[in-house]
N, C-alpha and C. Protein backbone atom coordinates (compact mmCIF):
# COMPACT_ATOMS: atom_id res chain seq x y z
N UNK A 1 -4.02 10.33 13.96
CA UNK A 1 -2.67 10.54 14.42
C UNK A 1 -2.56 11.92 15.05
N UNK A 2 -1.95 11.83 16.25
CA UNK A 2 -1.34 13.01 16.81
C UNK A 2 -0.83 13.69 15.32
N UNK A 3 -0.71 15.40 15.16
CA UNK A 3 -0.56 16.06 14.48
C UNK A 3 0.96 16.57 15.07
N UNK A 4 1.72 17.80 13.99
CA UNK A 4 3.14 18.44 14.57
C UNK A 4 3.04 19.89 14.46
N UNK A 5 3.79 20.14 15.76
CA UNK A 5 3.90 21.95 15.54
C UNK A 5 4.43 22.36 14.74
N UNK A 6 3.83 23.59 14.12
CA UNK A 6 4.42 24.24 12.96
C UNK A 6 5.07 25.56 13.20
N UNK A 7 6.03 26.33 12.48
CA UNK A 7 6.12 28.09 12.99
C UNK A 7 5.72 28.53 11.82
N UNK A 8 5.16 27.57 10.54
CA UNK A 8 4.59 28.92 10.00
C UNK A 8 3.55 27.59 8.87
N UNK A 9 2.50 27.87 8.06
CA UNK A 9 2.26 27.60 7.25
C UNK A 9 1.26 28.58 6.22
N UNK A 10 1.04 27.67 4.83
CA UNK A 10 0.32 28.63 4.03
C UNK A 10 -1.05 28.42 4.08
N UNK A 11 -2.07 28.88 4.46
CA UNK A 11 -3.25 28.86 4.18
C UNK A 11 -4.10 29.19 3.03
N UNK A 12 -4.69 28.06 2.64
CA UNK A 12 -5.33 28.37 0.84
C UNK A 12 -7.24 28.29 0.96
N UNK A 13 -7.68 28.80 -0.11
CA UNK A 13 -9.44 28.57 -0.07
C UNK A 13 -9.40 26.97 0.36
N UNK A 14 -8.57 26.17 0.34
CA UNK A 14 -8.68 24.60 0.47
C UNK A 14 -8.32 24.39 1.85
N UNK A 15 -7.89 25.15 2.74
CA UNK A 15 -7.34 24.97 3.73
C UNK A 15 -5.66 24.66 4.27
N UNK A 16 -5.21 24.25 5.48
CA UNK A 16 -3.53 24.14 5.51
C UNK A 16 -3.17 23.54 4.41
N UNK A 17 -1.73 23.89 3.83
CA UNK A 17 -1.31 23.66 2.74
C UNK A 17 -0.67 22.15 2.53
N UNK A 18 -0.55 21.70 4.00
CA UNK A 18 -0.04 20.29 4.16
C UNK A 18 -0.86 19.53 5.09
N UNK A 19 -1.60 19.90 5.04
CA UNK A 19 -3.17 18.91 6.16
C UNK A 19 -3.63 18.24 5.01
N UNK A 20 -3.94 17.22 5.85
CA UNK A 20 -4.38 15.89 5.62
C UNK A 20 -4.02 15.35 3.56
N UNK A 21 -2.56 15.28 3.16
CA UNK A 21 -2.32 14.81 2.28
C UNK A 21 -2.01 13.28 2.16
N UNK A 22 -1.66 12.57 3.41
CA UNK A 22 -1.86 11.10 3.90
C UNK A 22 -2.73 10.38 4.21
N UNK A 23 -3.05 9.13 4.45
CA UNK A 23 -3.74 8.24 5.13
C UNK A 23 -3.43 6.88 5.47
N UNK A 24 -3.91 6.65 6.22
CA UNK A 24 -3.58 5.07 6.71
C UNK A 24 -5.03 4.06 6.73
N UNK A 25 -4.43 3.82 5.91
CA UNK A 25 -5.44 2.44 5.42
C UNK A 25 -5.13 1.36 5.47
N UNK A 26 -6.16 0.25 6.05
CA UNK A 26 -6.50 -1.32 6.07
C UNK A 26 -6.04 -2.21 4.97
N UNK A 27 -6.61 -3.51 5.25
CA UNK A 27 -6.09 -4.57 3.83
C UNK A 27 -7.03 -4.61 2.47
N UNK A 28 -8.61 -3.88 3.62
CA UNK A 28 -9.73 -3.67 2.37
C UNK A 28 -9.38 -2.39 2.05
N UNK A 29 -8.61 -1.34 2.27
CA UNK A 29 -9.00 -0.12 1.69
C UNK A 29 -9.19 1.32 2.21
N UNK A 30 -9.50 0.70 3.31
CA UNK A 30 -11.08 1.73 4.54
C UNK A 30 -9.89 2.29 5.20
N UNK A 31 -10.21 3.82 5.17
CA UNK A 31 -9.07 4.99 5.67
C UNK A 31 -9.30 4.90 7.48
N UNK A 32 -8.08 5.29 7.87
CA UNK A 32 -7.97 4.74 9.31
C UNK A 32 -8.63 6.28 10.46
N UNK A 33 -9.45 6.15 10.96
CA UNK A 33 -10.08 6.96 11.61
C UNK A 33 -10.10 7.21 13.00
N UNK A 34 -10.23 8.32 13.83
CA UNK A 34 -10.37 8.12 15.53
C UNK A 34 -11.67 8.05 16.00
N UNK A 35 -12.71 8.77 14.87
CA UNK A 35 -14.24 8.06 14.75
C UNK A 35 -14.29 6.57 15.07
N UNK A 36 -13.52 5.64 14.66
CA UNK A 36 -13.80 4.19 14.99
C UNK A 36 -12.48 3.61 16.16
N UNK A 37 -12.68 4.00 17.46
CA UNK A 37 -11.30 3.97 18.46
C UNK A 37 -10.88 2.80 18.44
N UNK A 38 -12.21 1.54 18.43
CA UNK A 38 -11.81 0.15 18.79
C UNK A 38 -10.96 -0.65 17.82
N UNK A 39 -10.97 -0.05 16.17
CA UNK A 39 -10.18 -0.43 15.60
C UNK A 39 -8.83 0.14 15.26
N UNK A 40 -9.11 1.90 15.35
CA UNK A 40 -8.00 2.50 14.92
C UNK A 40 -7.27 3.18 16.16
N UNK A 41 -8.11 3.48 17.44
CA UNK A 41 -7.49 4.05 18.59
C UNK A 41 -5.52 4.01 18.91
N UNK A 42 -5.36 2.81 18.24
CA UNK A 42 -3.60 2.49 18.20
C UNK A 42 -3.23 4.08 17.52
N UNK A 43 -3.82 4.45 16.56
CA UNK A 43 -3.24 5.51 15.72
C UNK A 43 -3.19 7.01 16.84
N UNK A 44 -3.28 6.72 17.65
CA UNK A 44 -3.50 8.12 18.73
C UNK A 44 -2.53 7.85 18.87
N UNK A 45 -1.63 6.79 19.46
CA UNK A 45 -0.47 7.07 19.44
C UNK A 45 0.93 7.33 18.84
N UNK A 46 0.62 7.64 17.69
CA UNK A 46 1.58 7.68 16.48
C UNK A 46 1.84 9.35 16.37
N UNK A 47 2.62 9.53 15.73
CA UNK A 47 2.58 11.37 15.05
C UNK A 47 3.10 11.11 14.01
N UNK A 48 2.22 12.09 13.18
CA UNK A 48 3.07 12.78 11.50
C UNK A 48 4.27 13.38 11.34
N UNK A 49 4.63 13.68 10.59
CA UNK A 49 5.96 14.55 10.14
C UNK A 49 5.65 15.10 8.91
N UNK A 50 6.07 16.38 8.74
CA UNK A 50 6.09 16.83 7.00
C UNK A 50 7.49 16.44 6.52
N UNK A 51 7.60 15.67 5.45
CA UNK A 51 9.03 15.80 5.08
C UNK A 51 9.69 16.84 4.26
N UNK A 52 9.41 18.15 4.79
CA UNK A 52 10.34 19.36 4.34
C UNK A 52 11.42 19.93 5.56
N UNK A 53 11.39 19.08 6.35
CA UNK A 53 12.56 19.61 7.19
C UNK A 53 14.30 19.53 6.49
């Protein structure tokens, strides 16, 4: 998924403080990737949101 602009976040030894806490997954399970375009390429067109607005 397209990602969202931020004006500020926290950075930890783990990295952004709100990166990658989601996923989108299939009916088996299998997390949705842009590594595999022919199945997941739809997801390029989508964007995230944090819900702290």
């Amino acid at each position: 998924m397209l990602g969202e602009s931020l004006e500020s976040v926290v950075v930890t030894h783990a990295g952004l403080s709100v990166d990658r806490t989601h996923a989108v997954l299939d009916e088996t399970g299998a997390i949705g990737t842009a590594k595999h375009p022919r199945k997941w390429g739809h997801l390029l067109g989508c964007r995230s949101r944090g819900g702290r607005r």
